[in-house]
Protein backbone atom coordinates (compact mmCIF):
# COMPACT_ATOMS: atom_id res chain seq x y z
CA UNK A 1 -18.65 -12.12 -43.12
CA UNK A 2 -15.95 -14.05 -41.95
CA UNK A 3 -13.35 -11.48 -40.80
CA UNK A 4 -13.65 -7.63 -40.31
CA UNK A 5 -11.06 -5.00 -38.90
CA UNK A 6 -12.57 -1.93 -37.43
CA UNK A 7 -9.92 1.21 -36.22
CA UNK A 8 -10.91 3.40 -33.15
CA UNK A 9 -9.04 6.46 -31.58
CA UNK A 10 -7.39 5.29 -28.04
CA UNK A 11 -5.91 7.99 -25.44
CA UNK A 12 -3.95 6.35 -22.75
CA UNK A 13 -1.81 8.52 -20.60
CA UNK A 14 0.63 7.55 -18.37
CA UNK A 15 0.69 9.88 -15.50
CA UNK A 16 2.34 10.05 -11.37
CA UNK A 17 0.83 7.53 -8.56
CA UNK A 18 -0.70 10.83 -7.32
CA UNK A 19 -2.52 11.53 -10.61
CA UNK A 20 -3.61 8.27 -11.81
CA UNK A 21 -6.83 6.09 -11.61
CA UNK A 22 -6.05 4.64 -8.51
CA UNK A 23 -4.49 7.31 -6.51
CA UNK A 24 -1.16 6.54 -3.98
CA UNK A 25 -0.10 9.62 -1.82
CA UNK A 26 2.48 9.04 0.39
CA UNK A 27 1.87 10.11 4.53
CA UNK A 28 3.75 12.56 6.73
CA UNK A 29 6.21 9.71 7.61
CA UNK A 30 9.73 10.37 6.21
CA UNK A 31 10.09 6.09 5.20
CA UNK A 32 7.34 6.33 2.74
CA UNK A 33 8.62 9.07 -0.36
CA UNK A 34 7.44 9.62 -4.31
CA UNK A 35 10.56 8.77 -5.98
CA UNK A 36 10.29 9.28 -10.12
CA UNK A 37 6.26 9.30 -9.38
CA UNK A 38 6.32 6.35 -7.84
CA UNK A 39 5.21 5.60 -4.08
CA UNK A 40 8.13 3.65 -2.61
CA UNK A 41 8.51 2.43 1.41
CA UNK A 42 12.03 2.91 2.04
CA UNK A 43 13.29 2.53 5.78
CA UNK A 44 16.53 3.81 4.23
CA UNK A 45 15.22 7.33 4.13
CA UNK A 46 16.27 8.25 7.75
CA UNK A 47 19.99 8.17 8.85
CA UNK A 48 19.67 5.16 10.73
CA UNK A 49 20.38 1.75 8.40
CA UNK A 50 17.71 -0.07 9.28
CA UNK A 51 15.01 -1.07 12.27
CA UNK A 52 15.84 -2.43 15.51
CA UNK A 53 15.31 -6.26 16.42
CA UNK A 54 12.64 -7.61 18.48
CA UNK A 55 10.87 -4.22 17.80
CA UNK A 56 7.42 -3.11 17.03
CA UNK A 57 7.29 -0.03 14.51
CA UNK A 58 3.93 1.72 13.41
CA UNK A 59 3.82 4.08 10.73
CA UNK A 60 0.91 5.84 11.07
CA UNK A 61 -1.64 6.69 13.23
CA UNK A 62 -4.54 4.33 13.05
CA UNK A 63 -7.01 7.43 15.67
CA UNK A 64 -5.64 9.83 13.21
CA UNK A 65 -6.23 9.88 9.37
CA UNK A 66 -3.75 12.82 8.85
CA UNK A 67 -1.08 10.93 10.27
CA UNK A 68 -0.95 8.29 7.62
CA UNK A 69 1.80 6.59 5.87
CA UNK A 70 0.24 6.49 2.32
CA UNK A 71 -3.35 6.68 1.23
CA UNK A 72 -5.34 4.81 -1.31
CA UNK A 73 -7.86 7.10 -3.39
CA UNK A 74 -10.39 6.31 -6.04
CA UNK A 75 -9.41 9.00 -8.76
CA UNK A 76 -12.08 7.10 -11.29
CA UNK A 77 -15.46 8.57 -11.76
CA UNK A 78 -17.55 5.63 -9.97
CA UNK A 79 -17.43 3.40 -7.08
CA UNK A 80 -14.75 1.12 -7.05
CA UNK A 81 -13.36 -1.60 -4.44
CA UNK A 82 -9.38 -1.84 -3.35
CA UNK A 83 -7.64 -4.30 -1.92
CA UNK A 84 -3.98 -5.13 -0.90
CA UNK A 85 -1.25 -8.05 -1.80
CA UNK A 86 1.93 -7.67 -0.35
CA UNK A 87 4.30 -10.52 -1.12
CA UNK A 88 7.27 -10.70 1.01
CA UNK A 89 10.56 -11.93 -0.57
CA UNK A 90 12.19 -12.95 2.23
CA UNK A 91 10.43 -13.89 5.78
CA UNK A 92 13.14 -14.74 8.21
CA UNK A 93 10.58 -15.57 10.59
CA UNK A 94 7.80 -17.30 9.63
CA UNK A 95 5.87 -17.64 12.65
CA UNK A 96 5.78 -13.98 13.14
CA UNK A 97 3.20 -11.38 11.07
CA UNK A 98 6.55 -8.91 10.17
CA UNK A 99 4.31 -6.65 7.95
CA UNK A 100 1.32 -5.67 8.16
CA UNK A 101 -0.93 -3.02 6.16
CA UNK A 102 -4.25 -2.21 7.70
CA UNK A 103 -6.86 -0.02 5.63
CA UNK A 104 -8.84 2.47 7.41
CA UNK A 105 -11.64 4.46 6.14
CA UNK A 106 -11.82 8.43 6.12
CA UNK A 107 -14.59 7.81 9.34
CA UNK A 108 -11.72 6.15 11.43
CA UNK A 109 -13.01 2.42 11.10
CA UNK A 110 -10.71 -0.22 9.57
CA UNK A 111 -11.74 -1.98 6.45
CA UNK A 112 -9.26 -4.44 6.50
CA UNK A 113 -5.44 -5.87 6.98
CA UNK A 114 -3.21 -7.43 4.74
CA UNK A 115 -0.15 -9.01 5.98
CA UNK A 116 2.84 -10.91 4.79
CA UNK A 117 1.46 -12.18 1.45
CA UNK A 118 -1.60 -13.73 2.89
CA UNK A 119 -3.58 -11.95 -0.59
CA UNK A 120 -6.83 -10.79 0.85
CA UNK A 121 -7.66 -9.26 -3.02
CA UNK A 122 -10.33 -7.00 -3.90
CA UNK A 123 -13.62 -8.45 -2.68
CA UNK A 124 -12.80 -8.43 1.01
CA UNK A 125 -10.95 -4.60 0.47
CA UNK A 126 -11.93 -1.41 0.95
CA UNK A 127 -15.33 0.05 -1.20
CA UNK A 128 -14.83 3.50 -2.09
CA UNK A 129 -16.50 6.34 -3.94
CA UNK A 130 -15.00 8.74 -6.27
CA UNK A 131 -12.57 10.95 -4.95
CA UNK A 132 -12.92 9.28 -1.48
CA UNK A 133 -9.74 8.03 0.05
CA UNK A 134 -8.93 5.34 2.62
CA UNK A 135 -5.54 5.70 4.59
CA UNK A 136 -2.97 3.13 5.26
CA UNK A 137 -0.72 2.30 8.37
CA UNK A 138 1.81 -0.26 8.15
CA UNK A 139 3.55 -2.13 11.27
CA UNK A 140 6.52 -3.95 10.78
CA UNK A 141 7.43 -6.04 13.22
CA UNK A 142 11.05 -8.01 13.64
CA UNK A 143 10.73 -10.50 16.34
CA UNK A 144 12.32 -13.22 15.10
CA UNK A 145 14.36 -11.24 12.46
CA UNK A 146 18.56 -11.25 12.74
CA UNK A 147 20.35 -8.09 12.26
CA UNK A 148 20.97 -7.69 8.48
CA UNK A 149 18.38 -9.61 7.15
CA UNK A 150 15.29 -7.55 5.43
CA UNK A 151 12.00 -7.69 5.51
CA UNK A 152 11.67 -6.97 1.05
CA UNK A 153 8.67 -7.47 -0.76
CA UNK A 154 6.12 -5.92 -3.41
CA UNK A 155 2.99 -4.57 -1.94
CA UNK A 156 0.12 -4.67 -4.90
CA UNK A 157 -2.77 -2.51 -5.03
CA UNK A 158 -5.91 -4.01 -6.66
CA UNK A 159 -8.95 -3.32 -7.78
């Protein structure tokens, strides 16, 4: 035969970054909220405006998987490997690593880093289980960085 059309059921929901396949839950710090599902950093979410320049800030606590600022977990039913791509928008200083998100395992040992758009990707990432999490930290750091400028970019979990 030279064509054929064949009809199958499909049930795709759409759920919260805390229910879905890859599951984000955000830390203890205030910066890193669920807003409309969604995990979002926000360094708005304090009542200062902003961080400090020439400053070092960790969010997170790299000894301590319950102080985390989001964490990564495999919500699918077999093994799957993670891995991070955050693409800054603007980099005011280029010769300086302004964020960085390292991946830790639940045993305390760190998987991996991913910083300023360099795209490490899945195969060098984190290999989890089902239902086993891995915990991020982020440092942002703003040597180099002006007041008012921002450090904006999309951070991309793959798998």
């Amino acid at each position: 035969f030279t064509t054929a059309t064949v009809e199958r059921q499909a049930d795709i929901n759409v759920t919260d970054d805390t229910d879905g396949l890859i599951g984000l839950d955000a830390g203890d710090q205030a910066q890193i909220i669920s807003t409309n599902g969604k995990l979002t950093i926000d360094m708005s979410q304090t009542p200062a405006t902003g961080v400090n320049q020439d400053a070092t800030f960790t969010f997170g606590d790299p000894s301590d998987p319950s102080k985390t600022a989001f964490n990564i977990t495999n919500q699918d039913g077999e093994q799957q490997t993670f891995g991070l791509d955050f693409r800054q928008g603007n980099d005011p200083a280029p010769g300086t690593e302004n964020v960085n998100f390292s991946v830790y395992k639940s045993s305390g040992d760190r998987a991996f880093s991913e910083t300023d758009g360099d795209g490490i990707g899945s195969s060098t990432g984190v290999t989890l289980d089902a239902d086993e999490s891995a915990y991020v930290v982020i440092t942002v750091d703003t040597t180099g960085a002006d007041g008012g400028e921002t450090l904006d970019g999309t951070l991309e979990v793959t798998v």
